[in-house]
N, C-alpha and C. Protein backbone atom coordinates (compact mmCIF):
# COMPACT_ATOMS: atom_id res chain seq x y z
N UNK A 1 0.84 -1.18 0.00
CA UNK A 1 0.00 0.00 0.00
C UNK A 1 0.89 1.24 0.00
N UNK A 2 0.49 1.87 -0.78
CA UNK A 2 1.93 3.53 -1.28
C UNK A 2 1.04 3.88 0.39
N UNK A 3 1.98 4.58 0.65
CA UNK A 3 2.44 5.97 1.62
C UNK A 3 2.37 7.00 1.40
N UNK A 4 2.10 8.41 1.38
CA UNK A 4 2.70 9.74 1.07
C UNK A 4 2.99 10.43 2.39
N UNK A 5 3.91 11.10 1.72
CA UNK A 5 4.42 12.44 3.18
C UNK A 5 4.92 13.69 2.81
N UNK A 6 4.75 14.44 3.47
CA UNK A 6 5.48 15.73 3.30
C UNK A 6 6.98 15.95 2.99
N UNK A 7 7.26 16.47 1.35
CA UNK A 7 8.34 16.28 1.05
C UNK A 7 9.70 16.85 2.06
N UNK A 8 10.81 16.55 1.99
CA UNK A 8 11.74 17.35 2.76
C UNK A 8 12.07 18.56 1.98
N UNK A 9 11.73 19.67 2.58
CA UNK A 9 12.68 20.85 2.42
C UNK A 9 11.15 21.71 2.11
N UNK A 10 10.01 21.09 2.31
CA UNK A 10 8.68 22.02 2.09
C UNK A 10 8.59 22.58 3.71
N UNK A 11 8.12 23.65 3.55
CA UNK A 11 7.77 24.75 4.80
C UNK A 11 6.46 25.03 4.59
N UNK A 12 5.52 25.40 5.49
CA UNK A 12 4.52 25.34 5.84
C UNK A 12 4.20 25.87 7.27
N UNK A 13 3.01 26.67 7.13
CA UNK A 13 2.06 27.24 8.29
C UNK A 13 0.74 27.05 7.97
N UNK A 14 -0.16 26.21 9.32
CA UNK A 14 -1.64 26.13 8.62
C UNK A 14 -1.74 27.56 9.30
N UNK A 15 -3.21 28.13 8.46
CA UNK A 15 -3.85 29.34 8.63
C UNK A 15 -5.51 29.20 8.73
N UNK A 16 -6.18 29.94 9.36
CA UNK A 16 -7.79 30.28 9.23
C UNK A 16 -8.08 31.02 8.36
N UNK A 17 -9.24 30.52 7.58
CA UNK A 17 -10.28 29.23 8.05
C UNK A 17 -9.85 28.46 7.08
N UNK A 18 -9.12 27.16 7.21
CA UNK A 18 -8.65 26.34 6.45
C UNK A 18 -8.15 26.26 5.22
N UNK A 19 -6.59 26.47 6.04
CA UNK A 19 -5.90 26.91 4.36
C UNK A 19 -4.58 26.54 4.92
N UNK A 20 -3.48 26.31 4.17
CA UNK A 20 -1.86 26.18 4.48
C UNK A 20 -1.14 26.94 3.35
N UNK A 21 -0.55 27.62 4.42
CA UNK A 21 0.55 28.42 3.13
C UNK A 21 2.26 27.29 2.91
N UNK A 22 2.49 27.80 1.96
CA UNK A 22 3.95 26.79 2.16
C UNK A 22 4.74 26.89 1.18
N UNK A 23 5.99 26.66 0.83
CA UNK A 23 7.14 27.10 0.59
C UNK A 23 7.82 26.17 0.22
N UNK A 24 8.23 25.59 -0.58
CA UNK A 24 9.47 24.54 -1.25
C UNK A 24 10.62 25.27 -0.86
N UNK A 25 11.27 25.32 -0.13
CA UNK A 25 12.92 25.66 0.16
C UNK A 25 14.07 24.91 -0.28
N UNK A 26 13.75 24.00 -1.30
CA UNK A 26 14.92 23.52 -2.59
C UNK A 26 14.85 24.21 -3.62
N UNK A 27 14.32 25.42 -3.82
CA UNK A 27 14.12 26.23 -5.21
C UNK A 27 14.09 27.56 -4.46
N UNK A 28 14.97 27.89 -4.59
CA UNK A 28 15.23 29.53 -4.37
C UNK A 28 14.78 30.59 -5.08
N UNK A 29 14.55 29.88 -5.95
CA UNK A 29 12.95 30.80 -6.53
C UNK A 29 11.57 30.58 -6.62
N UNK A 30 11.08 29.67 -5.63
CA UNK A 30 9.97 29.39 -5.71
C UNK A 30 8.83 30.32 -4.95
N UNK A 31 7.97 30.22 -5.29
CA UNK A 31 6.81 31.44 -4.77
C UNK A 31 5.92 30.62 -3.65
N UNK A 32 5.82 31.72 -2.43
CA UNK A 32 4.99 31.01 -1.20
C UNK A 32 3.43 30.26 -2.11
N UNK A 33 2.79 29.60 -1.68
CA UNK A 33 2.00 28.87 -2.19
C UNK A 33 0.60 28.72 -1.18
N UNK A 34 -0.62 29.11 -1.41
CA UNK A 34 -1.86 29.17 -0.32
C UNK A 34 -2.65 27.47 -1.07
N UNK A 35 -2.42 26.86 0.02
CA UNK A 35 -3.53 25.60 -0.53
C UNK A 35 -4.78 25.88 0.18
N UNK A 36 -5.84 26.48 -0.33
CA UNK A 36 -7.05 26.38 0.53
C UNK A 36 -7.72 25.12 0.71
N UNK A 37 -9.23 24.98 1.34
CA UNK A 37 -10.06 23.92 1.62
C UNK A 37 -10.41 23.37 0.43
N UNK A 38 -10.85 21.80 0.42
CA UNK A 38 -9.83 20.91 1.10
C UNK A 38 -8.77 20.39 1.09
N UNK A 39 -8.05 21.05 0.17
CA UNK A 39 -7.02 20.15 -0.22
C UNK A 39 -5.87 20.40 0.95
N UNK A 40 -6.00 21.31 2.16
CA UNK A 40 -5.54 21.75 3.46
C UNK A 40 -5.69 20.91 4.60
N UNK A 41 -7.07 20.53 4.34
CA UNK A 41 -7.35 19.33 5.50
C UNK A 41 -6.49 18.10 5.16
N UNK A 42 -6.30 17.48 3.98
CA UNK A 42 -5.57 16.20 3.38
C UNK A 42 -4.23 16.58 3.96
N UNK A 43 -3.64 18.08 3.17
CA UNK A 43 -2.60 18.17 3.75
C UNK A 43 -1.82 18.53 4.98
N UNK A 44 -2.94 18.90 5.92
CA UNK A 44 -2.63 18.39 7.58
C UNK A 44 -2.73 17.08 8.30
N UNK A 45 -3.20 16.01 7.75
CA UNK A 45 -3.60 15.10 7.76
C UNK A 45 -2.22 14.06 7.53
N UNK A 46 -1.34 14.88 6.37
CA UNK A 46 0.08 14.19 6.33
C UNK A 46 0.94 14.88 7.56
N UNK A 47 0.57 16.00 8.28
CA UNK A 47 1.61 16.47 8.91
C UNK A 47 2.30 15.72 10.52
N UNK A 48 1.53 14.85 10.73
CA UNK A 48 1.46 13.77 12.04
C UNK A 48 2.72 12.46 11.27
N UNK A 49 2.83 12.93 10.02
CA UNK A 49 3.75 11.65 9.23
C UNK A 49 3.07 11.15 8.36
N UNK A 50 3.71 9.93 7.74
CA UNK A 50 3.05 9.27 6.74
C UNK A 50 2.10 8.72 6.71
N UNK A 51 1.00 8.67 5.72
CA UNK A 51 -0.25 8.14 5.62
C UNK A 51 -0.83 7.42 4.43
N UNK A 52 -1.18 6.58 4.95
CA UNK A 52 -1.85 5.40 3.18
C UNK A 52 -2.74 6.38 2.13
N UNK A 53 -2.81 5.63 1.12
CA UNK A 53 -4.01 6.14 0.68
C UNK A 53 -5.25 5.99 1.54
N UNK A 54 -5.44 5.17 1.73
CA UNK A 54 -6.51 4.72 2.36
C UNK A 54 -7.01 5.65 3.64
N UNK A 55 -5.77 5.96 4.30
CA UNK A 55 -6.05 7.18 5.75
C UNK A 55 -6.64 8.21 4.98
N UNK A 56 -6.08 8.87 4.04
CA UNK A 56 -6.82 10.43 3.04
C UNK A 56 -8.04 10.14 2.65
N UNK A 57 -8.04 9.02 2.04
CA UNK A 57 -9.43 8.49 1.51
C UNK A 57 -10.29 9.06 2.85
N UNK A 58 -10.26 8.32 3.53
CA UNK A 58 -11.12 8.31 5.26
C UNK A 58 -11.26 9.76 5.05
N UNK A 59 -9.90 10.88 5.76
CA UNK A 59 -10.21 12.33 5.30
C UNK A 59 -10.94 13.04 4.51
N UNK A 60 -10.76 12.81 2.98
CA UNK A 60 -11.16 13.29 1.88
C UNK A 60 -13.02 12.83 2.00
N UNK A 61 -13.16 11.41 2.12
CA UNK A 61 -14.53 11.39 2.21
C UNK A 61 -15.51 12.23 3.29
N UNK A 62 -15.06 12.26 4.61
CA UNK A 62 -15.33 12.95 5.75
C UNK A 62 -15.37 14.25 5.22
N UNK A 63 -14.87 14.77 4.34
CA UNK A 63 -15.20 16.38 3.69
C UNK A 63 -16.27 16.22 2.47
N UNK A 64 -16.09 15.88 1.53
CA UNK A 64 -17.19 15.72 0.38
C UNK A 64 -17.95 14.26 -0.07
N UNK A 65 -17.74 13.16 1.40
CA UNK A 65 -18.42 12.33 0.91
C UNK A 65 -18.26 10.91 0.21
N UNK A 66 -19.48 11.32 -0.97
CA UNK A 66 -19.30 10.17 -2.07
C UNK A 66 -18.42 10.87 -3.02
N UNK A 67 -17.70 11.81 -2.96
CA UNK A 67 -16.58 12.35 -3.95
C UNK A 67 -15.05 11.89 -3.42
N UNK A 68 -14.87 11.33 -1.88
CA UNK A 68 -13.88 11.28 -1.23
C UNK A 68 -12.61 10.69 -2.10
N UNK A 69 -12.84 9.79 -3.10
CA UNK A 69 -11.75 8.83 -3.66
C UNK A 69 -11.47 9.84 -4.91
N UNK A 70 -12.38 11.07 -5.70
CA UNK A 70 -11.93 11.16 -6.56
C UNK A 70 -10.99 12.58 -5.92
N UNK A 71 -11.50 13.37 -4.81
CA UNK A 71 -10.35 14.19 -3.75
C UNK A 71 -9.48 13.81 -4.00
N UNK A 72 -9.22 12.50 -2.81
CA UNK A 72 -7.85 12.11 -2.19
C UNK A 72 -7.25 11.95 -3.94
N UNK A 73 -7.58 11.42 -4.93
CA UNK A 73 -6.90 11.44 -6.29
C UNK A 73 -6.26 12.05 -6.55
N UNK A 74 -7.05 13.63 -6.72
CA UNK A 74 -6.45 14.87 -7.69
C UNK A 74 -5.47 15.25 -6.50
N UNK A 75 -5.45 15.44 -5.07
CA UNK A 75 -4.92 16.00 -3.97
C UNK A 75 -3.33 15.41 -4.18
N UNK A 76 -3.39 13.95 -4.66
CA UNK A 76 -2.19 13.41 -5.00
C UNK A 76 -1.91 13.73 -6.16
N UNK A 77 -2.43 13.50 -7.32
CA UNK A 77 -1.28 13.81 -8.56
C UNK A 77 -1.10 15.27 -8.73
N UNK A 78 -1.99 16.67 -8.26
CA UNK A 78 -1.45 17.76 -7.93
C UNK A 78 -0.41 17.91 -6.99
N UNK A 79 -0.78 17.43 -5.95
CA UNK A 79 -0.35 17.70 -4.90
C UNK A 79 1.49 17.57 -5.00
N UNK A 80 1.58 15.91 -5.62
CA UNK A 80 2.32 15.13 -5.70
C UNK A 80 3.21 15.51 -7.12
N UNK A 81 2.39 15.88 -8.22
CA UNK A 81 2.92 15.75 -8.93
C UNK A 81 3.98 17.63 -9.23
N UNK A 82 4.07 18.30 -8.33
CA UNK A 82 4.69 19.19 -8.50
C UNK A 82 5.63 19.24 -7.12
N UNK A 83 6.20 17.75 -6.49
CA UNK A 83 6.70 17.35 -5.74
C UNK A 83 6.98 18.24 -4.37
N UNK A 84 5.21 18.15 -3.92
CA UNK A 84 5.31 18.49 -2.32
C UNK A 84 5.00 17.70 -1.56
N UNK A 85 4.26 17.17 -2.48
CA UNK A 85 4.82 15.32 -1.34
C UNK A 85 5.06 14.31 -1.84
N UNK A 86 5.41 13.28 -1.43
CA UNK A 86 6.11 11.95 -1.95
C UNK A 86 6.21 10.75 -1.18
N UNK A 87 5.87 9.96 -2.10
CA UNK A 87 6.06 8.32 -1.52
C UNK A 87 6.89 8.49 -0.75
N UNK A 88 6.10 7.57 1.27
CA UNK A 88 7.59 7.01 2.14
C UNK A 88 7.76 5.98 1.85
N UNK A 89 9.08 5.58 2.50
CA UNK A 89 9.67 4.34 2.25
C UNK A 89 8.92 3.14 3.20
């Protein structure tokens, strides 16, 4: 079962009313970044450590439901795919 976690060298502050700002600090030019709701809740949800799909799923549904699997989806290949988080070992 994949894992994801909060990549190393991302910075982050959650904020009200549900939102995380955050920062890639391997790119010295990268621009602070606001993830609002929900894709904030998923990503506090990694901040306790690594989590299955299956834990986000749980999350993601608990916010929209019968949409929960197609959430936790996009939350990963966005999320993931502009490497702020990543498979643990």
């Amino acid at each position: 079962m994949t894992r994801w976690r909060i990549a190393d060298g991302i910075a982050w502050v959650a904020a009200e009313p549900r939102r995380v700002a955050l920062i890639d600090t391997r790119d010295p030019l990268a621009q602070p970044m606001l993830v609002p709701s929900p894709f904030a809740e998923l990503w506090e949800a990694l901040a306790d450590g690594p989590r299955s799909e299956s834990d986000l799923l749980e999350v993601a549904t608990g916010l929209v439901q019968d949409e929960g699997e197609a959430l936790r989806d996009e939350f990963i290949r966005s999320i993931g795919g502009v490497g702020l988080i990543e498979r643990a070992a």
